[in-house]
PDB file of N, CA and C in Angstrom:
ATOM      1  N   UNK A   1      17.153   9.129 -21.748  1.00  0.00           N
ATOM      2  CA  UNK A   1      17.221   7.679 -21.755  1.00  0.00           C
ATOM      3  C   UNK A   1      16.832   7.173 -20.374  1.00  0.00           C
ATOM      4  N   UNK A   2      16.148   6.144 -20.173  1.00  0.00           N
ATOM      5  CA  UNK A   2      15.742   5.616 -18.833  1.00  0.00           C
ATOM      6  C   UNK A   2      17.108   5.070 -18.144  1.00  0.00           C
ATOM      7  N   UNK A   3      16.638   4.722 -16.877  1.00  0.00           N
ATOM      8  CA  UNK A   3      17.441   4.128 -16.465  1.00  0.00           C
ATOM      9  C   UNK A   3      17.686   3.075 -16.142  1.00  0.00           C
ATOM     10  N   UNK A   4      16.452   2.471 -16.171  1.00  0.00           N
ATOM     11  CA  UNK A   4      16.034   0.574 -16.363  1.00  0.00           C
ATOM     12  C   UNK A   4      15.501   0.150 -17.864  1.00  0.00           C
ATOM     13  N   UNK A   5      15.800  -0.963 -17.990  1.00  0.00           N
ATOM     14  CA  UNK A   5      14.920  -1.539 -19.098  1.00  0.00           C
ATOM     15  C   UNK A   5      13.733  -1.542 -19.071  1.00  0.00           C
ATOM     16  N   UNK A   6      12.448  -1.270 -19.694  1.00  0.00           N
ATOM     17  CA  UNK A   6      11.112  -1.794 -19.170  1.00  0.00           C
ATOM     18  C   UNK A   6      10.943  -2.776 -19.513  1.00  0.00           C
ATOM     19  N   UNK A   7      11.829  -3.806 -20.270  1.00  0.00           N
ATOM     20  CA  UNK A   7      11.217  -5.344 -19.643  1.00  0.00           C
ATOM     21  C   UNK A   7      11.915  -6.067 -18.955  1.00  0.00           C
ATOM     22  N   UNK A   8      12.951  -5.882 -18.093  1.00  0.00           N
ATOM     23  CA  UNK A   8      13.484  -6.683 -17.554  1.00  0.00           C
ATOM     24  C   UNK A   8      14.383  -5.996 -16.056  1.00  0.00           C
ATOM     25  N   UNK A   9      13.841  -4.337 -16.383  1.00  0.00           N
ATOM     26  CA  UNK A   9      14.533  -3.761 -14.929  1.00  0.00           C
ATOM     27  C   UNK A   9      16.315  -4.065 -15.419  1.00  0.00           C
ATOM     28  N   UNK A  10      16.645  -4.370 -15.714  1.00  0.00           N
ATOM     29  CA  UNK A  10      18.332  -4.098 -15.977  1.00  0.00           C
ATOM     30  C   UNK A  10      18.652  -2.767 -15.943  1.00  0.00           C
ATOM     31  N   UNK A  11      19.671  -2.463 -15.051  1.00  0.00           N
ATOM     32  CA  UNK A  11      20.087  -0.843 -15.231  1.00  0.00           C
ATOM     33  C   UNK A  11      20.908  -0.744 -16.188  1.00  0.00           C
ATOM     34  N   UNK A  12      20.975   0.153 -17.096  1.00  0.00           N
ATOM     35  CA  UNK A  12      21.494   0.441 -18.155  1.00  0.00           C
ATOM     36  C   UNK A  12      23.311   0.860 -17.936  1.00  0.00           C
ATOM     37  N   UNK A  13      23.834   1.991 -16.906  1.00  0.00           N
ATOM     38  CA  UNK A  13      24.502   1.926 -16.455  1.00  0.00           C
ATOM     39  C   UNK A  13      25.639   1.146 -15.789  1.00  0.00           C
ATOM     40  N   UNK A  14      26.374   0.328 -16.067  1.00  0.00           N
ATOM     41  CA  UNK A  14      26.737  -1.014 -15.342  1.00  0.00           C
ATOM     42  C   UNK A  14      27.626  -0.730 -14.554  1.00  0.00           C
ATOM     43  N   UNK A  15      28.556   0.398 -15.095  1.00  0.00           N
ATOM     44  CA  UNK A  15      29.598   0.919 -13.891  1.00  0.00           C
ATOM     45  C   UNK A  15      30.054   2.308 -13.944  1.00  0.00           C
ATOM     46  N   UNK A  16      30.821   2.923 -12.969  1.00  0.00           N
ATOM     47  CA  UNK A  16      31.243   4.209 -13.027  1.00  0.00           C
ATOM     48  C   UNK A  16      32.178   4.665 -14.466  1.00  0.00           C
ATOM     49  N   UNK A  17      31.679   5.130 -15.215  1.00  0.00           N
ATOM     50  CA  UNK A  17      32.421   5.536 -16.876  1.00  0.00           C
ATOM     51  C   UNK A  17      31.655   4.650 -17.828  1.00  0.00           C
ATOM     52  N   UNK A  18      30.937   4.567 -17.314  1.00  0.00           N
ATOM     53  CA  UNK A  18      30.116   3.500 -18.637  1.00  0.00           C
ATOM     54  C   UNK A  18      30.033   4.496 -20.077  1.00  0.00           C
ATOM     55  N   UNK A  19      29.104   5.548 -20.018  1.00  0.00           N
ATOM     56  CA  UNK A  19      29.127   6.448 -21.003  1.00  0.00           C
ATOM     57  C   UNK A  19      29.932   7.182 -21.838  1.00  0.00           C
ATOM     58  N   UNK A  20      31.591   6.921 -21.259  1.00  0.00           N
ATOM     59  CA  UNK A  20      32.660   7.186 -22.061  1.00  0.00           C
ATOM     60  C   UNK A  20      32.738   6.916 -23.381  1.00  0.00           C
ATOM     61  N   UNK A  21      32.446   5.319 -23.737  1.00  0.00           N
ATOM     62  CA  UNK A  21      32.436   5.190 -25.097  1.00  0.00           C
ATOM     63  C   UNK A  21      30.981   5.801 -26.000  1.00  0.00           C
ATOM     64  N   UNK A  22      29.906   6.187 -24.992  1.00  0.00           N
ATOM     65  CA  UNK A  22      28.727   6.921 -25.740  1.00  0.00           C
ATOM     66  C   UNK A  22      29.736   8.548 -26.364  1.00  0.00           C
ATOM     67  N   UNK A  23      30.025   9.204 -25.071  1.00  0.00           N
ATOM     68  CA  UNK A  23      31.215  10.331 -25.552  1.00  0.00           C
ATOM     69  C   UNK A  23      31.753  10.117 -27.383  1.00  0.00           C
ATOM     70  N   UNK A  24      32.524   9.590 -27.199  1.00  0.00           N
ATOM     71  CA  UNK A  24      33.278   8.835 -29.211  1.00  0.00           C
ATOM     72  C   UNK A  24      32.196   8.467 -29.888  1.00  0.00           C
ATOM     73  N   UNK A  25      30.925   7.545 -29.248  1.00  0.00           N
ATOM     74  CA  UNK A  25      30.285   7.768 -30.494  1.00  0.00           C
ATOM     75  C   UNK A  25      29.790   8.754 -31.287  1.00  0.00           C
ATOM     76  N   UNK A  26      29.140   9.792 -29.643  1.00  0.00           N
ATOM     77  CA  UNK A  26      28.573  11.246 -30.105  1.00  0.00           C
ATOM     78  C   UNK A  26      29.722  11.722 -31.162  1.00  0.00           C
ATOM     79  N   UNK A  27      30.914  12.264 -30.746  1.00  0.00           N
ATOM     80  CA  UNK A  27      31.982  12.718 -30.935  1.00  0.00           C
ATOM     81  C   UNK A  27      31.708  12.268 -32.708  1.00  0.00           C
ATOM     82  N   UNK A  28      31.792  10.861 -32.938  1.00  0.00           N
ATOM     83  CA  UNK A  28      32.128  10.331 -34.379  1.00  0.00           C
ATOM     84  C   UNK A  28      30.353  10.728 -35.081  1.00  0.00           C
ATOM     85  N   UNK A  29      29.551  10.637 -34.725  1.00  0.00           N
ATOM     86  CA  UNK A  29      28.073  10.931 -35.369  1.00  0.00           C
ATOM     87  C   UNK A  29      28.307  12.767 -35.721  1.00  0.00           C
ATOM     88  N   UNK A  30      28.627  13.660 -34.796  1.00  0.00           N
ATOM     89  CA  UNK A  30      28.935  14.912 -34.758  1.00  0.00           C
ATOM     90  C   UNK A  30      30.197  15.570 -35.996  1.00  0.00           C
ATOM     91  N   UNK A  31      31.062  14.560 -35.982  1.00  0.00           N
ATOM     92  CA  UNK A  31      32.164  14.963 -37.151  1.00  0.00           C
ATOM     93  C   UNK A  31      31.766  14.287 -38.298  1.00  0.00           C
ATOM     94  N   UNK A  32      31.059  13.276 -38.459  1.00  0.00           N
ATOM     95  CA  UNK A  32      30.563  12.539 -39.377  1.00  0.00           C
ATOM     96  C   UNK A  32      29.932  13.575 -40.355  1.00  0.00           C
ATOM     97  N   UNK A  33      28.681  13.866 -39.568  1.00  0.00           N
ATOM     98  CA  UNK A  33      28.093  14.942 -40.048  1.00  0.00           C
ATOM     99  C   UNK A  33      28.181  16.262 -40.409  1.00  0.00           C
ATOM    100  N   UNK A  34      29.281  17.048 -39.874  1.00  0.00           N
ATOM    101  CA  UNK A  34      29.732  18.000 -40.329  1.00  0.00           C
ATOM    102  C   UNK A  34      30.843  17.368 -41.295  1.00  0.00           C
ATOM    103  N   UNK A  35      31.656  16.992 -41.581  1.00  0.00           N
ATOM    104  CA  UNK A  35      32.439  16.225 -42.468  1.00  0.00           C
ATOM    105  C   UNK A  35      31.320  16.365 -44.145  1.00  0.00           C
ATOM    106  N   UNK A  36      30.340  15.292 -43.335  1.00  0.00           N
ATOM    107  CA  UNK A  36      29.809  15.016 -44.706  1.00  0.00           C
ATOM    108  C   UNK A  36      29.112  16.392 -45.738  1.00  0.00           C
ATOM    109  N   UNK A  37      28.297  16.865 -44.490  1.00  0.00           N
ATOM    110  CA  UNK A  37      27.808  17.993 -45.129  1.00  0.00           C
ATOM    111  C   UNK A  37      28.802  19.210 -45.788  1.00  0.00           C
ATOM    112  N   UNK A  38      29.804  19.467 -45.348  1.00  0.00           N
ATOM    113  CA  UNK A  38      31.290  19.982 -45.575  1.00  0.00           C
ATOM    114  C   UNK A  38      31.301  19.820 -47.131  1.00  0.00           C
ATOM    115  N   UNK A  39      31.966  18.062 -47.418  1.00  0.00           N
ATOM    116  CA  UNK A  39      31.824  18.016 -48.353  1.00  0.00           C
ATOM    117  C   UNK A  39      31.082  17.989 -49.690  1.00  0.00           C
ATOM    118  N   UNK A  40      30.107  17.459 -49.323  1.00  0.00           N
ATOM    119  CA  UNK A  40      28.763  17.772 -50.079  1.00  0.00           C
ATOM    120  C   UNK A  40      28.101  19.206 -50.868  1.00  0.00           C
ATOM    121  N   UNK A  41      28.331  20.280 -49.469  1.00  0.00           N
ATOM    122  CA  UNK A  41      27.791  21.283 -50.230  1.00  0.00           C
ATOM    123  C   UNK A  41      29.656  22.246 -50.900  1.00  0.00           C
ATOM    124  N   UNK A  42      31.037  21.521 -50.665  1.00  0.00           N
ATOM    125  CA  UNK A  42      31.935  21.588 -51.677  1.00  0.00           C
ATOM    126  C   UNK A  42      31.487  21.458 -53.180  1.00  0.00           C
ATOM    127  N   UNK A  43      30.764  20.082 -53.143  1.00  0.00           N
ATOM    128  CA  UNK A  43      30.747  19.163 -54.578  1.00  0.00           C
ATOM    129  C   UNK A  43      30.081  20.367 -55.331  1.00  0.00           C
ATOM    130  N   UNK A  44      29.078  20.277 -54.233  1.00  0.00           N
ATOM    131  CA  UNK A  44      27.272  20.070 -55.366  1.00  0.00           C
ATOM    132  C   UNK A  44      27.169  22.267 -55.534  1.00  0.00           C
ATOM    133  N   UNK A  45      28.148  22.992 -54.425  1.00  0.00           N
ATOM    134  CA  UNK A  45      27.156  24.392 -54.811  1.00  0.00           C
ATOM    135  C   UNK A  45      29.004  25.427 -54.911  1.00  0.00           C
ATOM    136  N   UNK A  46      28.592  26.556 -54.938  1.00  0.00           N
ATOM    137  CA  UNK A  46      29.329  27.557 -55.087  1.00  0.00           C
ATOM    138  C   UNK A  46      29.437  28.027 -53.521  1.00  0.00           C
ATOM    139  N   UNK A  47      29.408  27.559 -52.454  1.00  0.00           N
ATOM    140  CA  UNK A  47      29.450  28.679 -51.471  1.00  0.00           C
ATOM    141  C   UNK A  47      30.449  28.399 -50.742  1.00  0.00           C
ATOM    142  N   UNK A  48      31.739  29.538 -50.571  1.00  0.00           N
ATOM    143  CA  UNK A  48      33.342  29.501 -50.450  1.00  0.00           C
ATOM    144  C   UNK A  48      33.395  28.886 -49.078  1.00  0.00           C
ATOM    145  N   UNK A  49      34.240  28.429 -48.576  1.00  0.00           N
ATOM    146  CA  UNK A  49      34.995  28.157 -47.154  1.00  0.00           C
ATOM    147  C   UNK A  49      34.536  28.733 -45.831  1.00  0.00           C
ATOM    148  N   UNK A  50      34.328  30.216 -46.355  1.00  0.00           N
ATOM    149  CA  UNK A  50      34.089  30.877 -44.730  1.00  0.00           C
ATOM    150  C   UNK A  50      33.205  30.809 -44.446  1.00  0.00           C
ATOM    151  N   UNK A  51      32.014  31.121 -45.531  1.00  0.00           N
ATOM    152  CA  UNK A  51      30.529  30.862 -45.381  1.00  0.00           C
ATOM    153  C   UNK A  51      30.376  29.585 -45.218  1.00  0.00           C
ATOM    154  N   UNK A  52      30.854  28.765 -45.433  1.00  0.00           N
ATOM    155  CA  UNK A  52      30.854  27.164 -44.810  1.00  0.00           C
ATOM    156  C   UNK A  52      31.067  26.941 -43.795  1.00  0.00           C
ATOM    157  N   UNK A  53      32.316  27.480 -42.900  1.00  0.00           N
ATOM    158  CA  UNK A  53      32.683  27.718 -42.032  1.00  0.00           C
ATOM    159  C   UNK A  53      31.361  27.990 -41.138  1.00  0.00           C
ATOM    160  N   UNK A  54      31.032  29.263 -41.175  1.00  0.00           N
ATOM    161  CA  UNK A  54      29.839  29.885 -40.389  1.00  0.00           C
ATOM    162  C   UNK A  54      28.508  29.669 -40.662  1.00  0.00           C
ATOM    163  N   UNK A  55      28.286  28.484 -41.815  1.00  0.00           N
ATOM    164  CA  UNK A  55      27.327  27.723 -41.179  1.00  0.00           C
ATOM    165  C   UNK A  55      27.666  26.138 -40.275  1.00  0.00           C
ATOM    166  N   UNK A  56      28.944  25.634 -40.548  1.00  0.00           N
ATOM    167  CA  UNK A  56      28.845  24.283 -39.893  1.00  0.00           C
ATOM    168  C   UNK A  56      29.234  24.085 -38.586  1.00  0.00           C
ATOM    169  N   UNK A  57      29.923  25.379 -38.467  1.00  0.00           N
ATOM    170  CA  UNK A  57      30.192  25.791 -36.726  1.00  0.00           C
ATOM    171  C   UNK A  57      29.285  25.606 -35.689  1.00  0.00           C
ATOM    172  N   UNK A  58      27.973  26.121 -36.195  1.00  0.00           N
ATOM    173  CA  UNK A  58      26.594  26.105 -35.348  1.00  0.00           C
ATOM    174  C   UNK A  58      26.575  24.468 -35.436  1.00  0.00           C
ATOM    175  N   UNK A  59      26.000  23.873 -36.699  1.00  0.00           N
ATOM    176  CA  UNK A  59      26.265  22.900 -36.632  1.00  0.00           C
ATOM    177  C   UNK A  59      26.532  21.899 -35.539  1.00  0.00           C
ATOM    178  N   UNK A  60      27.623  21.729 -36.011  1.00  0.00           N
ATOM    179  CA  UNK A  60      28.963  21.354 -35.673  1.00  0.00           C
ATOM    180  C   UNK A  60      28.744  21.192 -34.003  1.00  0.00           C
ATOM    181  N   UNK A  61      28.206  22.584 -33.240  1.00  0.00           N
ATOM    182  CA  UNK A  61      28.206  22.589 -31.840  1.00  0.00           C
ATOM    183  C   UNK A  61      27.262  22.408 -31.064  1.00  0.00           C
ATOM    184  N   UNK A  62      25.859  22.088 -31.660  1.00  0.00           N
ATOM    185  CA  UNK A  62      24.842  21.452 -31.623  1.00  0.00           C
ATOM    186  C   UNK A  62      24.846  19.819 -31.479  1.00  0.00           C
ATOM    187  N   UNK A  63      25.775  19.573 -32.688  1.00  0.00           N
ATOM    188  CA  UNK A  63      25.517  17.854 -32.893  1.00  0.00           C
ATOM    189  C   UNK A  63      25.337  17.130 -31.898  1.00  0.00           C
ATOM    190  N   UNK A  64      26.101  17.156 -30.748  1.00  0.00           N
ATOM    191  CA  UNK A  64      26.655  16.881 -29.675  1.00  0.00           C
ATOM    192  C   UNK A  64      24.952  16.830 -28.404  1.00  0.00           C
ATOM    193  N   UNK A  65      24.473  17.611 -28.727  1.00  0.00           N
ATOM    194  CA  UNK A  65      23.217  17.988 -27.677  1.00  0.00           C
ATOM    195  C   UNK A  65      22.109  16.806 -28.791  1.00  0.00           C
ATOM    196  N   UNK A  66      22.116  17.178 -29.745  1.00  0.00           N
ATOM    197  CA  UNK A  66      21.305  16.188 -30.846  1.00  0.00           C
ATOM    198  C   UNK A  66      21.572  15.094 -31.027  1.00  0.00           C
ATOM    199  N   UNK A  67      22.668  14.574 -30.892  1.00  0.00           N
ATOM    200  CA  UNK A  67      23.087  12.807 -30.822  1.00  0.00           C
ATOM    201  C   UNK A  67      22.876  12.378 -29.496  1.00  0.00           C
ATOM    202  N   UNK A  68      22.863  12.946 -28.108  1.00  0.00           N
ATOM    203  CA  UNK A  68      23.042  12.566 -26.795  1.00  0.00           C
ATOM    204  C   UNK A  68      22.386  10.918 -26.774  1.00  0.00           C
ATOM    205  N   UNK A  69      20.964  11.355 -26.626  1.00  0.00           N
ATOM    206  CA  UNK A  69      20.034  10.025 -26.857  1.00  0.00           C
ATOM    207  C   UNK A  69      20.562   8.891 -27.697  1.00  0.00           C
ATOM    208  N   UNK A  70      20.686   9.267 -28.523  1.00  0.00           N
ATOM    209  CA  UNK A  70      21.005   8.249 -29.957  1.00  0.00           C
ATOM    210  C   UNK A  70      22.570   7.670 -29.590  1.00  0.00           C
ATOM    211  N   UNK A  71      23.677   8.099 -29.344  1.00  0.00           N
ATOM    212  CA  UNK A  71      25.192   8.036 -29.056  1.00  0.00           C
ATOM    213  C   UNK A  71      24.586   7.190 -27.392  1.00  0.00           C
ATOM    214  N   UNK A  72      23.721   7.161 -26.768  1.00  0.00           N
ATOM    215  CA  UNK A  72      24.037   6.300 -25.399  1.00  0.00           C
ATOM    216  C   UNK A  72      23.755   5.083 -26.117  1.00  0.00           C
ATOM    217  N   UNK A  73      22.487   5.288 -26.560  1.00  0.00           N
ATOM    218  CA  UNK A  73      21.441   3.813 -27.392  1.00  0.00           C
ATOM    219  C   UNK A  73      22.958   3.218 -27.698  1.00  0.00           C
ATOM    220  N   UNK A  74      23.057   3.882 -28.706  1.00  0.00           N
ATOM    221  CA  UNK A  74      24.175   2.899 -29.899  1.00  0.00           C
ATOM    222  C   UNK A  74      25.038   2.429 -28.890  1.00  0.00           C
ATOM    223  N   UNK A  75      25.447   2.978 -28.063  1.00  0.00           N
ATOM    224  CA  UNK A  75      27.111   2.565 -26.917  1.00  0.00           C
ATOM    225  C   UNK A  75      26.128   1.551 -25.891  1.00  0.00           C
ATOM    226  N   UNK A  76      24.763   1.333 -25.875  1.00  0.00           N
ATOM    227  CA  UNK A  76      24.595   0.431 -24.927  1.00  0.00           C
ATOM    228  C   UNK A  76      24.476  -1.097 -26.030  1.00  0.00           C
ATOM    229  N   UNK A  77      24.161  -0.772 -26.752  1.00  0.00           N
ATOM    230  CA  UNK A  77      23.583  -2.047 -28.203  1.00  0.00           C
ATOM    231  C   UNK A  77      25.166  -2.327 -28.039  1.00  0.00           C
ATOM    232  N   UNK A  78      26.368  -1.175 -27.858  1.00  0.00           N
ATOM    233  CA  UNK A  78      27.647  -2.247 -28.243  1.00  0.00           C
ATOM    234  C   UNK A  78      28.280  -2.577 -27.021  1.00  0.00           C
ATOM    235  N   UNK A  79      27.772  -2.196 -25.987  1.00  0.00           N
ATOM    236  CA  UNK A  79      28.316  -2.907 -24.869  1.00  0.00           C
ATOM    237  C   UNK A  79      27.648  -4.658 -24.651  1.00  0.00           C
ATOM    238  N   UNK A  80      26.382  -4.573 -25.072  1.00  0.00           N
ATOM    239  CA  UNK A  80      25.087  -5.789 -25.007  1.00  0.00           C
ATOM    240  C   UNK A  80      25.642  -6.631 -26.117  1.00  0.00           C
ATOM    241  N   UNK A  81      26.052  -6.490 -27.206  1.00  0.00           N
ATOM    242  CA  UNK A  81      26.407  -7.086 -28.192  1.00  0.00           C
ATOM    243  C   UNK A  81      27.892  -7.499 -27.680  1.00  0.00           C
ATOM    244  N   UNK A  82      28.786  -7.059 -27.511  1.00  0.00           N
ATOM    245  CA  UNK A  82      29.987  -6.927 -26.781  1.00  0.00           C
ATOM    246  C   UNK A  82      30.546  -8.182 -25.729  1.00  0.00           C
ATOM    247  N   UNK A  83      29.635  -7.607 -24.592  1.00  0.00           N
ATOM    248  CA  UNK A  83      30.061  -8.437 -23.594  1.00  0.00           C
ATOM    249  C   UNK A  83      29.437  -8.734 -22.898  1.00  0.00           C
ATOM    250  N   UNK A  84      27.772  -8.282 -23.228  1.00  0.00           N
ATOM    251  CA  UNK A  84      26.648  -8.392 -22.469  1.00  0.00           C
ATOM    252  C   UNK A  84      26.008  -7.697 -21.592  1.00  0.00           C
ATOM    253  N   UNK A  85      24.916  -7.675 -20.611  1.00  0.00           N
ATOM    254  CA  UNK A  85      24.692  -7.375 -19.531  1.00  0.00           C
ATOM    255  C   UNK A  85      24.663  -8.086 -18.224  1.00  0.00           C
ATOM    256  N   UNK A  86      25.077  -9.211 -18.226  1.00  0.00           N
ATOM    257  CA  UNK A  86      24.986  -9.983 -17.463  1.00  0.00           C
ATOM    258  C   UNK A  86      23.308 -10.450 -17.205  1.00  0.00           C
ATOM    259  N   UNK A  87      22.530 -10.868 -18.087  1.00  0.00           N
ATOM    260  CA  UNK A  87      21.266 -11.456 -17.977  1.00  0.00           C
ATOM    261  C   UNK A  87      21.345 -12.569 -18.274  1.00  0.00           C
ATOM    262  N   UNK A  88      20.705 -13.618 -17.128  1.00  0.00           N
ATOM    263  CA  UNK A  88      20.472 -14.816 -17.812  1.00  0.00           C
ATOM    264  C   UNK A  88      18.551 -14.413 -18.673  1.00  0.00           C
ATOM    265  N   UNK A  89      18.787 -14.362 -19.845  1.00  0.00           N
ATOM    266  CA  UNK A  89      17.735 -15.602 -20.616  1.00  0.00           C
ATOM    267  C   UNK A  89      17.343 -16.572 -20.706  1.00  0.00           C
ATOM    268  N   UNK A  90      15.286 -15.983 -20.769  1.00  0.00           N
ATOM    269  CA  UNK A  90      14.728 -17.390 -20.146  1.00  0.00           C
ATOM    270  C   UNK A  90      15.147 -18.047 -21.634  1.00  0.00           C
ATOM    271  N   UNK A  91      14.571 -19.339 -21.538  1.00  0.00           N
ATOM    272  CA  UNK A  91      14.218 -19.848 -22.900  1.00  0.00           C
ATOM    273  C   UNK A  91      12.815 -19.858 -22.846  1.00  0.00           C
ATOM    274  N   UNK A  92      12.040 -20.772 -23.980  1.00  0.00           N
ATOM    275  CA  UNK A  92      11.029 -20.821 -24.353  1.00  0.00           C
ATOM    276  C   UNK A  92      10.128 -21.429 -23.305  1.00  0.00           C
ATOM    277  N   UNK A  93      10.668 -22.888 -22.916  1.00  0.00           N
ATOM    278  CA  UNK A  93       9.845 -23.514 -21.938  1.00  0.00           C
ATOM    279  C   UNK A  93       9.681 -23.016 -20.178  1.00  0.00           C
ATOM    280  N   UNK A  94      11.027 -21.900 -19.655  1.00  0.00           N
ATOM    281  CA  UNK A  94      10.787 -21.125 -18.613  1.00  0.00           C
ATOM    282  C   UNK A  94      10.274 -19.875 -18.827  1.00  0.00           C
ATOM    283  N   UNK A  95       9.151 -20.021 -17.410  1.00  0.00           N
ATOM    284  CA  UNK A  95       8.412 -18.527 -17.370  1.00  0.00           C
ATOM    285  C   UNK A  95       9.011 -18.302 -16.116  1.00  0.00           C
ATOM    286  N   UNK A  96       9.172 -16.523 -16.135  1.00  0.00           N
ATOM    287  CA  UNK A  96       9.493 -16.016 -15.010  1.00  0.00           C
ATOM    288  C   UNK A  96       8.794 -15.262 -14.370  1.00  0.00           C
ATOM    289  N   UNK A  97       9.066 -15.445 -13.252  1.00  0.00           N
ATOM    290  CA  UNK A  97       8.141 -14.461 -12.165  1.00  0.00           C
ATOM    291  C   UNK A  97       8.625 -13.208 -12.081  1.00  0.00           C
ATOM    292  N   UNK A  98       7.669 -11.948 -11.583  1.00  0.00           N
ATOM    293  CA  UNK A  98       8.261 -10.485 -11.710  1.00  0.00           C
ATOM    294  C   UNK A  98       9.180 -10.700 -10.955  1.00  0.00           C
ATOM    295  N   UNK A  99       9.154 -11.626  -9.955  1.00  0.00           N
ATOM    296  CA  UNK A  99      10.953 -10.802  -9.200  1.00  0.00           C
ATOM    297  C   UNK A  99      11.988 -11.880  -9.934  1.00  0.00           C
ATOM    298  N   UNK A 100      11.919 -12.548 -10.898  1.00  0.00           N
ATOM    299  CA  UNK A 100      12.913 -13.058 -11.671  1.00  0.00           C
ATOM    300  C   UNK A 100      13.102 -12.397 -12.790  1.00  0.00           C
ATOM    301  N   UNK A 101      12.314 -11.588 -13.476  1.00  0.00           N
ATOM    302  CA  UNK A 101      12.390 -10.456 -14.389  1.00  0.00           C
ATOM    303  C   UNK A 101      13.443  -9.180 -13.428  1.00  0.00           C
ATOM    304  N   UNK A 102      13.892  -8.475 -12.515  1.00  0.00           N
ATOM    305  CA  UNK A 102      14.340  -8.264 -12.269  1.00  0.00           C
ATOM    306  C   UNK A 102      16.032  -8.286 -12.056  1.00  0.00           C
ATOM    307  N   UNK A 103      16.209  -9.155 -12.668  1.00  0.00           N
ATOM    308  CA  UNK A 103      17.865  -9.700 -13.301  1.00  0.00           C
ATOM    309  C   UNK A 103      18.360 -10.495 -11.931  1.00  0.00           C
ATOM    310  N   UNK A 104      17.919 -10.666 -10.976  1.00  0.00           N
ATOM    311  CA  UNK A 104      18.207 -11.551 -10.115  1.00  0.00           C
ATOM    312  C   UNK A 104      18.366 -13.373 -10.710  1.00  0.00           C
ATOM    313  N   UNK A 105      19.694 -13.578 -10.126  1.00  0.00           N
ATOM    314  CA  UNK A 105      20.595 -14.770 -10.525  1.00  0.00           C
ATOM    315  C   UNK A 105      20.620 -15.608  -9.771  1.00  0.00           C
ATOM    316  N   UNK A 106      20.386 -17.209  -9.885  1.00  0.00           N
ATOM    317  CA  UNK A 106      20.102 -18.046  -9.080  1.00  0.00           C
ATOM    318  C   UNK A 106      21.743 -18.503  -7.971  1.00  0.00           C
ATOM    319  N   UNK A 107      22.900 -17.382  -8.705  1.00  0.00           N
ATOM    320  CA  UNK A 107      24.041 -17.649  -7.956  1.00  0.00           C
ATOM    321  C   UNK A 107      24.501 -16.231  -8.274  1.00  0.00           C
ATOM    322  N   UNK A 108      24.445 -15.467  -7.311  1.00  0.00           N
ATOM    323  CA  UNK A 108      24.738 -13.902  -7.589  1.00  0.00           C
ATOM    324  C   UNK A 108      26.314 -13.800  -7.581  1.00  0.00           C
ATOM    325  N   UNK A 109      26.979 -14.968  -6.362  1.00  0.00           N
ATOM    326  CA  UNK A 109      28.545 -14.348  -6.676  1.00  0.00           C
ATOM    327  C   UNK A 109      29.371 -14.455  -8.201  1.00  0.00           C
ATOM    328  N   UNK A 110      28.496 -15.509  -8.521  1.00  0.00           N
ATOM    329  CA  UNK A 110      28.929 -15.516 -10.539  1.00  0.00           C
ATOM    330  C   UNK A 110      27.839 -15.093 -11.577  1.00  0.00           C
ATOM    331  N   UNK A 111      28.313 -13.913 -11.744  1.00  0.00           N
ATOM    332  CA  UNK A 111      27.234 -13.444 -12.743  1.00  0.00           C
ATOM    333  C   UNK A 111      27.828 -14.153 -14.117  1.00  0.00           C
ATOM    334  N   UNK A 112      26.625 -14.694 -14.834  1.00  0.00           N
ATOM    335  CA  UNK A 112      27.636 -14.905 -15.796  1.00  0.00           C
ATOM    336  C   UNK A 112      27.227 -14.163 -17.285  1.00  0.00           C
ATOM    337  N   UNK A 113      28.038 -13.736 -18.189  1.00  0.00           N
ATOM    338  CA  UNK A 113      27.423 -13.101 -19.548  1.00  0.00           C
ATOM    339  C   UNK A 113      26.830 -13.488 -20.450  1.00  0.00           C
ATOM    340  N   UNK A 114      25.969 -13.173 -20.961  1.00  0.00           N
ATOM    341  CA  UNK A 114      25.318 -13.390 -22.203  1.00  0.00           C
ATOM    342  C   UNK A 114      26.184 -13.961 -23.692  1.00  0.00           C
ATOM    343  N   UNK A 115      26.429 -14.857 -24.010  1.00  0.00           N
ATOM    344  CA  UNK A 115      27.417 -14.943 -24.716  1.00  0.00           C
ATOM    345  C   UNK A 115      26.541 -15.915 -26.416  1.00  0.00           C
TER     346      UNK A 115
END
């Protein structure tokens, strides 16, 4: 995942632990999926517990390396949706200059949120 936006330079990162809640999402995409598949091949086939076992283990300990990307995305969409990034948005009739694309605020001691 980058570490700026490419259109607006916003760092993605906003503070020290930001990615904690990416952690739970991975975490919930990773059990999700072994969960589901779990049950599924219960329903639909004949193959007992252990052999289930020793395939969803691999699984299972993979997910985690395979959601990385996807589990930040989603935890940044709910931090942005959330509480914002602190960007002002132009509207329609302001254009901005590249160093106003840069998230620079016409009053930096109040950032204020996207709301």
């Amino acid at each position: 995942m980058h570490e700026r936006c490419a259109a607006c330079d916003e760092q993605f990162e906003r503070e020290p632990g930001q990615w904690f809640g990416a952690v739970y999402v991975n975490l919930g995409l990773t059990l999700g999926l072994a969960t589901i598949g779990y049950l599924g091949l219960q329903t639909f086939t004949f193959i007992t517990p252990d052999e289930q076992l020793a395939l969803w283990t691999p699984i299972a300990a993979t997910g985690p390396f395979l959601f990385f990307r996807l589990s930040k995305g989603l935890w940044t969409s709910v931090v942005f949706l959330g509480e914002g990034l602190y960007l002002r948005w132009p509207t329609q009739s302001e254009k901005l200059t590249p160093h106003d694309r840069r998230g620079k605020q016409s009053n930096p001691e109040q950032p204020s949120p996207v709301s």
